[in-house]
PDB file of N, CA and C in Angstrom:
ATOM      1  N   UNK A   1       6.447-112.544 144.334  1.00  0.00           N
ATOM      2  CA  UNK A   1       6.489-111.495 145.332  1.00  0.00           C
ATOM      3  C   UNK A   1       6.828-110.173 144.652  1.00  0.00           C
ATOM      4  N   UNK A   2       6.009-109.866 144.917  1.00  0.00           N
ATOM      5  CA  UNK A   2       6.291-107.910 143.922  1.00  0.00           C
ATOM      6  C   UNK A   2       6.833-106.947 145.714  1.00  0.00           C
ATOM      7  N   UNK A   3       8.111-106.515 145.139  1.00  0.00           N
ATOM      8  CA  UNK A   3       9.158-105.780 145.889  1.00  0.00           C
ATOM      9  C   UNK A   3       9.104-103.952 145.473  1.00  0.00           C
ATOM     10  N   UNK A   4       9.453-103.349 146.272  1.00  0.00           N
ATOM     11  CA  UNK A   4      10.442-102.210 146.502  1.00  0.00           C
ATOM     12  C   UNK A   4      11.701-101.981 146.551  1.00  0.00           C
ATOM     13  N   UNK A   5      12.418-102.375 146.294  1.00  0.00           N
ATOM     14  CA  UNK A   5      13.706-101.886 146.836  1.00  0.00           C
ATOM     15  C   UNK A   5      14.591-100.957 146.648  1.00  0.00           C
ATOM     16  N   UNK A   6      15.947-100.450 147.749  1.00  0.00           N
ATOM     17  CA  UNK A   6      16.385 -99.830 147.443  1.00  0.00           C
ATOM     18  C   UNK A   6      17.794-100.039 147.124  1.00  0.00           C
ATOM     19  N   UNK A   7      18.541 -99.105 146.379  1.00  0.00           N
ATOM     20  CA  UNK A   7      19.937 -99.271 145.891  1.00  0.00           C
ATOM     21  C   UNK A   7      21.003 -98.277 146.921  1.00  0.00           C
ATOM     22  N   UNK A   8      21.994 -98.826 147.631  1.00  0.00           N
ATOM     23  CA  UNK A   8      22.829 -97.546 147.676  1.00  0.00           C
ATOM     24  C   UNK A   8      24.155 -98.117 147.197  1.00  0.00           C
ATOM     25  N   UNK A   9      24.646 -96.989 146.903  1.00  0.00           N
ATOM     26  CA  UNK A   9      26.172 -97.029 145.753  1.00  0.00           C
ATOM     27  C   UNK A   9      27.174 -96.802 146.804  1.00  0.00           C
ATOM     28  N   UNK A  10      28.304 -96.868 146.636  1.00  0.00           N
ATOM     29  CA  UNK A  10      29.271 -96.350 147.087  1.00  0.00           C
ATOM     30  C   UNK A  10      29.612 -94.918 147.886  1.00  0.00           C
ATOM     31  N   UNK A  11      28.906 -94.092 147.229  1.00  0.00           N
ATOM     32  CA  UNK A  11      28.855 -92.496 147.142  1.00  0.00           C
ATOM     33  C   UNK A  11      27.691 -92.384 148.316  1.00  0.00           C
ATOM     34  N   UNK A  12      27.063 -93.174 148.343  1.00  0.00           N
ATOM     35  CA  UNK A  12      25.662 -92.836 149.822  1.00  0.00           C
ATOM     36  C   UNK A  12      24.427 -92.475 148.999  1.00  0.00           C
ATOM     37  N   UNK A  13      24.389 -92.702 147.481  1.00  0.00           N
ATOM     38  CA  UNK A  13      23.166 -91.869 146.703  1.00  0.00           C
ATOM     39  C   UNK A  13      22.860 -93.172 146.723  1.00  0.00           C
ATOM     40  N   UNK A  14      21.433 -93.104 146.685  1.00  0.00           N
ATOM     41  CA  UNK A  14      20.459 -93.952 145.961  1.00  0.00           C
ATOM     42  C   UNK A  14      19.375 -94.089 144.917  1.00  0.00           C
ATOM     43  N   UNK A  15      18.798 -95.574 144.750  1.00  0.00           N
ATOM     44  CA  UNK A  15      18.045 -95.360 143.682  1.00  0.00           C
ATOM     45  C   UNK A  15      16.847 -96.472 144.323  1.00  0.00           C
ATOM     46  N   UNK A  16      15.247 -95.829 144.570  1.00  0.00           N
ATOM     47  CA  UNK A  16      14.157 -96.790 144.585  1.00  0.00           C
ATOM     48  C   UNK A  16      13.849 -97.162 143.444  1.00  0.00           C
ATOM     49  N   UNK A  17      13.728 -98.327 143.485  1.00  0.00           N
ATOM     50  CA  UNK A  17      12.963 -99.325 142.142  1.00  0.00           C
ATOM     51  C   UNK A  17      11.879-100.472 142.702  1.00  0.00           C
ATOM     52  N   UNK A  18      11.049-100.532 141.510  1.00  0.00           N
ATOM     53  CA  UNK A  18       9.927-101.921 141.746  1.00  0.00           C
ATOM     54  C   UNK A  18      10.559-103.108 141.142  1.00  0.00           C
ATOM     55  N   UNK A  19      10.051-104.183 141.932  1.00  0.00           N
ATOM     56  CA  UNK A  19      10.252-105.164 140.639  1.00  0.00           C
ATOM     57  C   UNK A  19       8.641-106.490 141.279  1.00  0.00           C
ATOM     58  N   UNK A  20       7.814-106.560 140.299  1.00  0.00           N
ATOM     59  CA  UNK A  20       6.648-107.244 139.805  1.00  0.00           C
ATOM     60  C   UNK A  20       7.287-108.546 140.122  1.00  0.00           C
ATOM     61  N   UNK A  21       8.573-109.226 139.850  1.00  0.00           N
ATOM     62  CA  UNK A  21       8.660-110.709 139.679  1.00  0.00           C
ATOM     63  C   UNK A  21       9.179-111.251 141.186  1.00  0.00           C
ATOM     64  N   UNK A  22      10.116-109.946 141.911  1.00  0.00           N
ATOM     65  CA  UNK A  22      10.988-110.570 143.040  1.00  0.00           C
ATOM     66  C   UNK A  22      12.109-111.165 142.231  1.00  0.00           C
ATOM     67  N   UNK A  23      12.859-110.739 141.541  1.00  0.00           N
ATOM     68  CA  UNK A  23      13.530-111.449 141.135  1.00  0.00           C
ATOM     69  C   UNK A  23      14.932-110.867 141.965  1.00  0.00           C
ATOM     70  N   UNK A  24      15.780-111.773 142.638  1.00  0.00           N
ATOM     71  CA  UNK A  24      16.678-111.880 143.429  1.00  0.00           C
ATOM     72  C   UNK A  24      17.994-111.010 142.757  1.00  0.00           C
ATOM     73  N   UNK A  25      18.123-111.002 141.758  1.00  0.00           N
ATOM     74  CA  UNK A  25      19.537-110.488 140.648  1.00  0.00           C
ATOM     75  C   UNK A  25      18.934-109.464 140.304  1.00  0.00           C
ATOM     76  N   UNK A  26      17.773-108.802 139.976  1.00  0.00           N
ATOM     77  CA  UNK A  26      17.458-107.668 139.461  1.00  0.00           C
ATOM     78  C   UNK A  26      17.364-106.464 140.017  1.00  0.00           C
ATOM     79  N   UNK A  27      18.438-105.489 139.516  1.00  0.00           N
ATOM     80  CA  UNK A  27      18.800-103.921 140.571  1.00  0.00           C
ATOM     81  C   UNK A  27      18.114-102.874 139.770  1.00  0.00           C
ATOM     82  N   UNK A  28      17.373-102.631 139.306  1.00  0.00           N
ATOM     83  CA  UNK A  28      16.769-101.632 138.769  1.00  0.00           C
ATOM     84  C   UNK A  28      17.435-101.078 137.308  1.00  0.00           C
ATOM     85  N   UNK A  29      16.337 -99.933 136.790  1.00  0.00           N
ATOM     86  CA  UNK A  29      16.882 -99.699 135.559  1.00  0.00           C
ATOM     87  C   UNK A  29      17.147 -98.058 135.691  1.00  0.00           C
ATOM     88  N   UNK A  30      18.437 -98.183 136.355  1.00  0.00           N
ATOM     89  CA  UNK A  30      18.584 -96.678 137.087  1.00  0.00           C
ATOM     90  C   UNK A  30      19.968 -96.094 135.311  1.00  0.00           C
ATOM     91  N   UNK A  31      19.665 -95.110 135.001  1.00  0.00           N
ATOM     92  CA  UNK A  31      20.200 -94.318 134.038  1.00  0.00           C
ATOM     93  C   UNK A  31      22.032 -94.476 134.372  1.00  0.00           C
ATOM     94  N   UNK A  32      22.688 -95.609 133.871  1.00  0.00           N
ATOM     95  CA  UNK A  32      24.125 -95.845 133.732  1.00  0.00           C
ATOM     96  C   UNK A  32      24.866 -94.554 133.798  1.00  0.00           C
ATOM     97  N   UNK A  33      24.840 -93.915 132.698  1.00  0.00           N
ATOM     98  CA  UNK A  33      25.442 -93.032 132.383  1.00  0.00           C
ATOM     99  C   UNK A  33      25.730 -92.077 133.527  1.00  0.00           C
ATOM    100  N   UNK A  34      24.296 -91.708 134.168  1.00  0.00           N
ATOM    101  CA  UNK A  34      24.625 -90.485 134.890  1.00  0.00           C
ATOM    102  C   UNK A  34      25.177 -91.131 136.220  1.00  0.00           C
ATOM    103  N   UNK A  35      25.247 -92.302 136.723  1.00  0.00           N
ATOM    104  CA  UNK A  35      25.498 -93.132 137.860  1.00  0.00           C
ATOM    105  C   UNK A  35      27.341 -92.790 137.623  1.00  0.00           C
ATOM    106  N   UNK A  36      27.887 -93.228 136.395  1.00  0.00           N
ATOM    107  CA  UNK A  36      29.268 -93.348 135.854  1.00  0.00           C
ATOM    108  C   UNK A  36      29.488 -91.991 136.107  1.00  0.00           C
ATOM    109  N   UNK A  37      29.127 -91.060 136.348  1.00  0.00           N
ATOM    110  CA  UNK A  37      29.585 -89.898 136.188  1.00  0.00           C
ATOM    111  C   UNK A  37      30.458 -89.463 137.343  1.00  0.00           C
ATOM    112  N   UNK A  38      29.498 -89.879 138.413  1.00  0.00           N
ATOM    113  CA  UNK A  38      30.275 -89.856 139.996  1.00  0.00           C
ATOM    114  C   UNK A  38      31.477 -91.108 140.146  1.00  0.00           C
ATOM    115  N   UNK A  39      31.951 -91.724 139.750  1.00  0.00           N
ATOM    116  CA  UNK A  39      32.603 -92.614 139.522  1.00  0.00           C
ATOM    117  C   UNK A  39      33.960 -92.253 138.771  1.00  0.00           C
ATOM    118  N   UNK A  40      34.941 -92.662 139.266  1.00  0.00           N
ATOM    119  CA  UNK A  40      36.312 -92.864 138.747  1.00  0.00           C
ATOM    120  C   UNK A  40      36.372 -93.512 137.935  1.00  0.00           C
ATOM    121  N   UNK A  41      37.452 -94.299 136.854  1.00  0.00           N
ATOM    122  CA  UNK A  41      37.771 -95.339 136.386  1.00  0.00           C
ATOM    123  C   UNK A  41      38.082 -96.333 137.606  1.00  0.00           C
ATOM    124  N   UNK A  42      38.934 -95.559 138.120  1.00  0.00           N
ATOM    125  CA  UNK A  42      39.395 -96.847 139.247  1.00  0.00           C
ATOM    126  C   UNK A  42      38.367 -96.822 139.931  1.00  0.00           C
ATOM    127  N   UNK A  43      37.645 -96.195 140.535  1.00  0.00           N
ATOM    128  CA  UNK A  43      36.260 -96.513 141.784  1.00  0.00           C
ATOM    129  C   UNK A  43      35.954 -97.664 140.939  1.00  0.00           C
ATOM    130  N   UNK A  44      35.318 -97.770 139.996  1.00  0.00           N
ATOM    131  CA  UNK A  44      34.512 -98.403 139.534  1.00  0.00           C
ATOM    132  C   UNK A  44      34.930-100.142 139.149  1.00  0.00           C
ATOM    133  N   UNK A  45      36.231 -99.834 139.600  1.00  0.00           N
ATOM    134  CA  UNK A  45      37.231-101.476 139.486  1.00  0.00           C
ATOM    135  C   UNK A  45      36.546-102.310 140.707  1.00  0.00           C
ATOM    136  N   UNK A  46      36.323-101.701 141.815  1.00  0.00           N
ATOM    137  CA  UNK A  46      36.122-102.434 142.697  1.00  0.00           C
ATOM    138  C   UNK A  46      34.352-101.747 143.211  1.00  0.00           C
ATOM    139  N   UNK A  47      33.441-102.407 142.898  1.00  0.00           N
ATOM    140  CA  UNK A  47      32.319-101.600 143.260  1.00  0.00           C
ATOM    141  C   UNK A  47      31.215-102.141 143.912  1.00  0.00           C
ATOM    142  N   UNK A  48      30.839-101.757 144.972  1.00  0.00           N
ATOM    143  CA  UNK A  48      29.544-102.697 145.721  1.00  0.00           C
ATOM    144  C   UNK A  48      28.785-101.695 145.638  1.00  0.00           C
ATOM    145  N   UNK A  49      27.502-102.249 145.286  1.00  0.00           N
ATOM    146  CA  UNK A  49      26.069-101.907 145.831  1.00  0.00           C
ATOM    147  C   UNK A  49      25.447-102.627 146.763  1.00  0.00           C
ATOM    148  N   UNK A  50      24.612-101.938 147.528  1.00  0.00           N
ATOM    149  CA  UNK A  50      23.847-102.644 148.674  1.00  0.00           C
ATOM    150  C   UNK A  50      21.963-102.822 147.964  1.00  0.00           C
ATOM    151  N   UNK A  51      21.476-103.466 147.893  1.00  0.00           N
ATOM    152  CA  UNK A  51      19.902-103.986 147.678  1.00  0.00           C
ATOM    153  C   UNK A  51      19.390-104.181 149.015  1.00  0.00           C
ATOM    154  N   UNK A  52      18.287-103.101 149.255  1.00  0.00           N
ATOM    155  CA  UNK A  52      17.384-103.432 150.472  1.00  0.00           C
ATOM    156  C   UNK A  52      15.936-103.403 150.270  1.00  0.00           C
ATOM    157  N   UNK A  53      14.963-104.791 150.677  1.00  0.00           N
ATOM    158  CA  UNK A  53      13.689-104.722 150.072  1.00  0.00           C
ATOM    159  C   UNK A  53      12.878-103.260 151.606  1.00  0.00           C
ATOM    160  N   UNK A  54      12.328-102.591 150.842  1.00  0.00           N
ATOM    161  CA  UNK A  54      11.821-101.604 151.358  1.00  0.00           C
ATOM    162  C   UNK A  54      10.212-101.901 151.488  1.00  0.00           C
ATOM    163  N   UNK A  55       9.819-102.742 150.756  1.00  0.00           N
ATOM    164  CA  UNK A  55       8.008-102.628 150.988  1.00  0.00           C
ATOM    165  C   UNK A  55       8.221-104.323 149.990  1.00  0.00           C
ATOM    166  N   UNK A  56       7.224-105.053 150.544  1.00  0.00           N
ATOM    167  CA  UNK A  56       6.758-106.345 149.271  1.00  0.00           C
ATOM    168  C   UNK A  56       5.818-106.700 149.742  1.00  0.00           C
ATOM    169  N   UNK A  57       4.867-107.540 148.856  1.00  0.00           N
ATOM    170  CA  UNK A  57       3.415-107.837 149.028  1.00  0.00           C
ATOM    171  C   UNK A  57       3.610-109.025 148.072  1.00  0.00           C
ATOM    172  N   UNK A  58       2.212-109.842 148.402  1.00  0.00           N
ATOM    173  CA  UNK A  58       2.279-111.022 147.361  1.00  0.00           C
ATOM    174  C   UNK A  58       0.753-111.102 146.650  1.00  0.00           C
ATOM    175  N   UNK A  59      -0.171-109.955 147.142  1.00  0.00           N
ATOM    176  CA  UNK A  59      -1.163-109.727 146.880  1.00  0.00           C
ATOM    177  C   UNK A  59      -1.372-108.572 145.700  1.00  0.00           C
ATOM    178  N   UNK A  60      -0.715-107.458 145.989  1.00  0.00           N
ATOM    179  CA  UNK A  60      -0.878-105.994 146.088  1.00  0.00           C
ATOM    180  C   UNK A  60      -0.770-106.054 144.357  1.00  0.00           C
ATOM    181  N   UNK A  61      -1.980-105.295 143.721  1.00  0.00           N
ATOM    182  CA  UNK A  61      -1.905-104.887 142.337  1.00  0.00           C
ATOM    183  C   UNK A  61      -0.475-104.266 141.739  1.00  0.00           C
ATOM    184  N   UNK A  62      -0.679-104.117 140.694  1.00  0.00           N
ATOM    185  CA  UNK A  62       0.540-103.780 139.772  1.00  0.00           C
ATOM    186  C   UNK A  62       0.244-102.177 140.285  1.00  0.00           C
ATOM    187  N   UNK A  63      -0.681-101.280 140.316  1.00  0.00           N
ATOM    188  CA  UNK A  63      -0.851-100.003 140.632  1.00  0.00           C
ATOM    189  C   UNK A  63      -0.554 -99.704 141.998  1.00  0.00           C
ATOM    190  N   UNK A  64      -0.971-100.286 142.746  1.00  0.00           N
ATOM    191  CA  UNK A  64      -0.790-100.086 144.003  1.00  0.00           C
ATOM    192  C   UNK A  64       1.159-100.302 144.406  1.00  0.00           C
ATOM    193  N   UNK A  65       1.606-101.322 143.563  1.00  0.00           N
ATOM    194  CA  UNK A  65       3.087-101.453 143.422  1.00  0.00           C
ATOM    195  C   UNK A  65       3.476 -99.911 143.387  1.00  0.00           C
ATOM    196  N   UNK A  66       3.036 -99.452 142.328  1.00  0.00           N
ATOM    197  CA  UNK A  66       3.427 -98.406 141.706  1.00  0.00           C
ATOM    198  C   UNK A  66       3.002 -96.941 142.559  1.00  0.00           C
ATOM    199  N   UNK A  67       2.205 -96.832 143.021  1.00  0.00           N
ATOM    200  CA  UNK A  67       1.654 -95.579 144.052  1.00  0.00           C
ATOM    201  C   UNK A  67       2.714 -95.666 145.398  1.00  0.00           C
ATOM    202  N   UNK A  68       3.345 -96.725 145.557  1.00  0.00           N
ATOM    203  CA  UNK A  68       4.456 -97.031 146.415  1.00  0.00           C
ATOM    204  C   UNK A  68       5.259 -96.928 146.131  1.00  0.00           C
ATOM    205  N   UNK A  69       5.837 -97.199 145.046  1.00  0.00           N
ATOM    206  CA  UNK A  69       7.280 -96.514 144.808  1.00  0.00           C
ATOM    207  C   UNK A  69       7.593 -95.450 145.368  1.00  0.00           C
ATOM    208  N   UNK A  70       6.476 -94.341 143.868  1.00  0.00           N
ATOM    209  CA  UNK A  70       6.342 -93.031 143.896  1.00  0.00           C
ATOM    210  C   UNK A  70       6.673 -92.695 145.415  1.00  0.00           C
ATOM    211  N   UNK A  71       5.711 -93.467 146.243  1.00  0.00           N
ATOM    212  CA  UNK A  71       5.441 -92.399 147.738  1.00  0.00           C
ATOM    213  C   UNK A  71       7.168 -92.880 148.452  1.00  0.00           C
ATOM    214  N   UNK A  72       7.159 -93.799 148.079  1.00  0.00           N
ATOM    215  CA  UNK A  72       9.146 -93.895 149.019  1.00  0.00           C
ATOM    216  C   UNK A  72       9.647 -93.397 148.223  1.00  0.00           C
ATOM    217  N   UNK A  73       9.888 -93.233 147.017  1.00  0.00           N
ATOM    218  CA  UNK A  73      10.971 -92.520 146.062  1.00  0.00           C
ATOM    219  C   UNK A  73      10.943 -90.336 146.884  1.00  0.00           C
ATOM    220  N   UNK A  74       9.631 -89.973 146.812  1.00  0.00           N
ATOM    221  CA  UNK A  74       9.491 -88.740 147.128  1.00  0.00           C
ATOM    222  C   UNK A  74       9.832 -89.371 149.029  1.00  0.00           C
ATOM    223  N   UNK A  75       9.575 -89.755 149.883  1.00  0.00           N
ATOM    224  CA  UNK A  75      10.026 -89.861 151.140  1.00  0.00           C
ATOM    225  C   UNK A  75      11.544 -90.177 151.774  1.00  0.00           C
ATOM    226  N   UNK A  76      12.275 -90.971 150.645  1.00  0.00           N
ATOM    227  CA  UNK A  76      13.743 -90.688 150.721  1.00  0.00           C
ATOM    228  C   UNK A  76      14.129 -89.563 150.085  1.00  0.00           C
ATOM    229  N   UNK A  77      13.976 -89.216 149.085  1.00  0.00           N
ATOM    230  CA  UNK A  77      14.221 -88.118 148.132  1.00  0.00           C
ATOM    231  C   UNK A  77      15.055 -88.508 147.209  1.00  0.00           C
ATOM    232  N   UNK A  78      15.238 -89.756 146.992  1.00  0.00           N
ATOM    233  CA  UNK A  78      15.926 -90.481 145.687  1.00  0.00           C
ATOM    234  C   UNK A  78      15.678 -89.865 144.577  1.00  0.00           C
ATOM    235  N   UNK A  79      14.422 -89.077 144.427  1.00  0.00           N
ATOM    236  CA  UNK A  79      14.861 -88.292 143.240  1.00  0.00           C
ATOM    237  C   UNK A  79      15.608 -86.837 142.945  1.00  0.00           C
ATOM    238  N   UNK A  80      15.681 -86.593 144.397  1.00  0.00           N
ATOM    239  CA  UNK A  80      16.966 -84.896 144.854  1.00  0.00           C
ATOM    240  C   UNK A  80      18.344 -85.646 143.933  1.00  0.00           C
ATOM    241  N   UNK A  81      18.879 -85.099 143.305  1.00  0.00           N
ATOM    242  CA  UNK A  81      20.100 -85.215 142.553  1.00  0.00           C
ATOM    243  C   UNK A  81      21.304 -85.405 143.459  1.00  0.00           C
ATOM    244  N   UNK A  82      21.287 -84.635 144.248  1.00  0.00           N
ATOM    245  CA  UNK A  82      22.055 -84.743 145.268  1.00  0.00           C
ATOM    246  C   UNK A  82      22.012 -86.120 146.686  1.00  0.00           C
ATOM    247  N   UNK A  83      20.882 -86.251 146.370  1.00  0.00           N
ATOM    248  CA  UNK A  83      20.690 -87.640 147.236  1.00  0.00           C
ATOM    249  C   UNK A  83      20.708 -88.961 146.328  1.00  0.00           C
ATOM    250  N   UNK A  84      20.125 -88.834 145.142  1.00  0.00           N
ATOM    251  CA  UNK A  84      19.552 -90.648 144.768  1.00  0.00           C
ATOM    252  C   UNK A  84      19.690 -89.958 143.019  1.00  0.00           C
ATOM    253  N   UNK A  85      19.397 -91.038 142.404  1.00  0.00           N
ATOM    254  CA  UNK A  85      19.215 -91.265 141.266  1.00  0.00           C
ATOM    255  C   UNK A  85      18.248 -91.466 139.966  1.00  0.00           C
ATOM    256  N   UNK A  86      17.023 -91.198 141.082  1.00  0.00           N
ATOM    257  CA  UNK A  86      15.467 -91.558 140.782  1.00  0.00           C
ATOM    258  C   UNK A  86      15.337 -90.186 139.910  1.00  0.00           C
ATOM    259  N   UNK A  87      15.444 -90.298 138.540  1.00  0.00           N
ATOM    260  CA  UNK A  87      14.401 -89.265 137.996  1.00  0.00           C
ATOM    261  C   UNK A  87      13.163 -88.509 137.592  1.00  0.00           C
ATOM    262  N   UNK A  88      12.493 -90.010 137.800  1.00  0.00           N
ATOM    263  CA  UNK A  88      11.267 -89.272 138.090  1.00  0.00           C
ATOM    264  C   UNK A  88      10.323 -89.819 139.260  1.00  0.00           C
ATOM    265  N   UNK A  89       9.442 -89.478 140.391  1.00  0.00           N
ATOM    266  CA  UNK A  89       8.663 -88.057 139.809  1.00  0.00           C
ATOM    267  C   UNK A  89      10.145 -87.163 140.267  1.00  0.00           C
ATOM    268  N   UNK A  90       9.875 -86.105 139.068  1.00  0.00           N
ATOM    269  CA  UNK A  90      11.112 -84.718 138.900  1.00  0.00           C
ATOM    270  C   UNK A  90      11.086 -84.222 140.165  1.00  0.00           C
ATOM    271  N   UNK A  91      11.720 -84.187 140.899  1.00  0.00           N
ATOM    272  CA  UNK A  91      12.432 -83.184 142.142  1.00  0.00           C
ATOM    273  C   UNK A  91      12.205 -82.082 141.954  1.00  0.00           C
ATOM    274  N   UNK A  92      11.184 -81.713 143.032  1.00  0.00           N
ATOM    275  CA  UNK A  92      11.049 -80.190 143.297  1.00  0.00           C
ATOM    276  C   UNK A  92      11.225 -80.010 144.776  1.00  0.00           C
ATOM    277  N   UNK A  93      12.093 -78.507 144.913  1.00  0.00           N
ATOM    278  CA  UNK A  93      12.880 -78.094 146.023  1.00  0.00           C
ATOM    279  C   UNK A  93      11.735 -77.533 146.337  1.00  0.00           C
ATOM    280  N   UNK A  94      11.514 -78.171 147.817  1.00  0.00           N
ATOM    281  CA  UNK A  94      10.643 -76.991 148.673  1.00  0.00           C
ATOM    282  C   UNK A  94      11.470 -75.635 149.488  1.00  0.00           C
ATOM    283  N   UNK A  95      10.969 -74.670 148.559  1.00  0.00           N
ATOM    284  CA  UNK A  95      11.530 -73.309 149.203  1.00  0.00           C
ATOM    285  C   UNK A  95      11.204 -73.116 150.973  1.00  0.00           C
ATOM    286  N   UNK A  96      12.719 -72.693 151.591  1.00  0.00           N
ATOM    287  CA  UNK A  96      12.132 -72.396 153.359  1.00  0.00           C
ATOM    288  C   UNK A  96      11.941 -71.314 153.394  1.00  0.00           C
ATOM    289  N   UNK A  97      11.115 -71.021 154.316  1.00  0.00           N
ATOM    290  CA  UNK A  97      10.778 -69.430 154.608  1.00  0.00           C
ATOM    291  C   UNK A  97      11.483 -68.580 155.553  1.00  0.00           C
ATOM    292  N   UNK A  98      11.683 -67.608 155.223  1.00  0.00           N
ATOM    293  CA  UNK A  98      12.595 -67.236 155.818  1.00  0.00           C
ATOM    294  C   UNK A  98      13.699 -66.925 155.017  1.00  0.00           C
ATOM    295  N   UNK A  99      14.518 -67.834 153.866  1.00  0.00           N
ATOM    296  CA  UNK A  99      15.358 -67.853 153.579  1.00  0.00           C
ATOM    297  C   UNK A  99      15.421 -67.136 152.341  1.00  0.00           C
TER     298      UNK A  99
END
């Protein structure tokens, strides 16, 4: 079963990831470092993440996996810094008018 899912942390940010196998234990390969950053020593003693499958197929190509991410990663905004953790595709701020 090839999945979507999503991550949320403690903090309310998240991170969309694929995974090709369905594999039940596997949370994505979201950048440690910058995750630790929002994090205490002590937060991090006691820490839950939540895993939610967002899209899966048992058919659906490896590309088509992938054109899905992309499109939920940009529809949550997991890649806004301020929301999620997704670096790429790179976050671009849509300017309001007016402002």
């Amino acid at each position: 079963m090839k999945v979507i899912y999503k991550i949320t942390y403690p903090n309310g940010k998240v991170y969309v990831g694929k995974d090709l196998t369905g594999t039940l234990n596997y949370f994505g390969s979201a950048d440690s470092k910058l995750i630790e950053r929002d994090f205490t020593a002590e937060q991090m003693r006691d820490f839950t993440v939540r895993k939610q499958i967002l899209w899966e197929s048992e058919t659906a190509a490896d590309k088509e996996v992938n054109l899905k991410e992309v499109e939920l990663i940009k529809e949550l905004q997991s890649n806004n810094p301020s929301i999620g953790y997704n670096q790429w595709p790179k976050f671009k701020a849509v300017a309001q008018a007016g402002l």
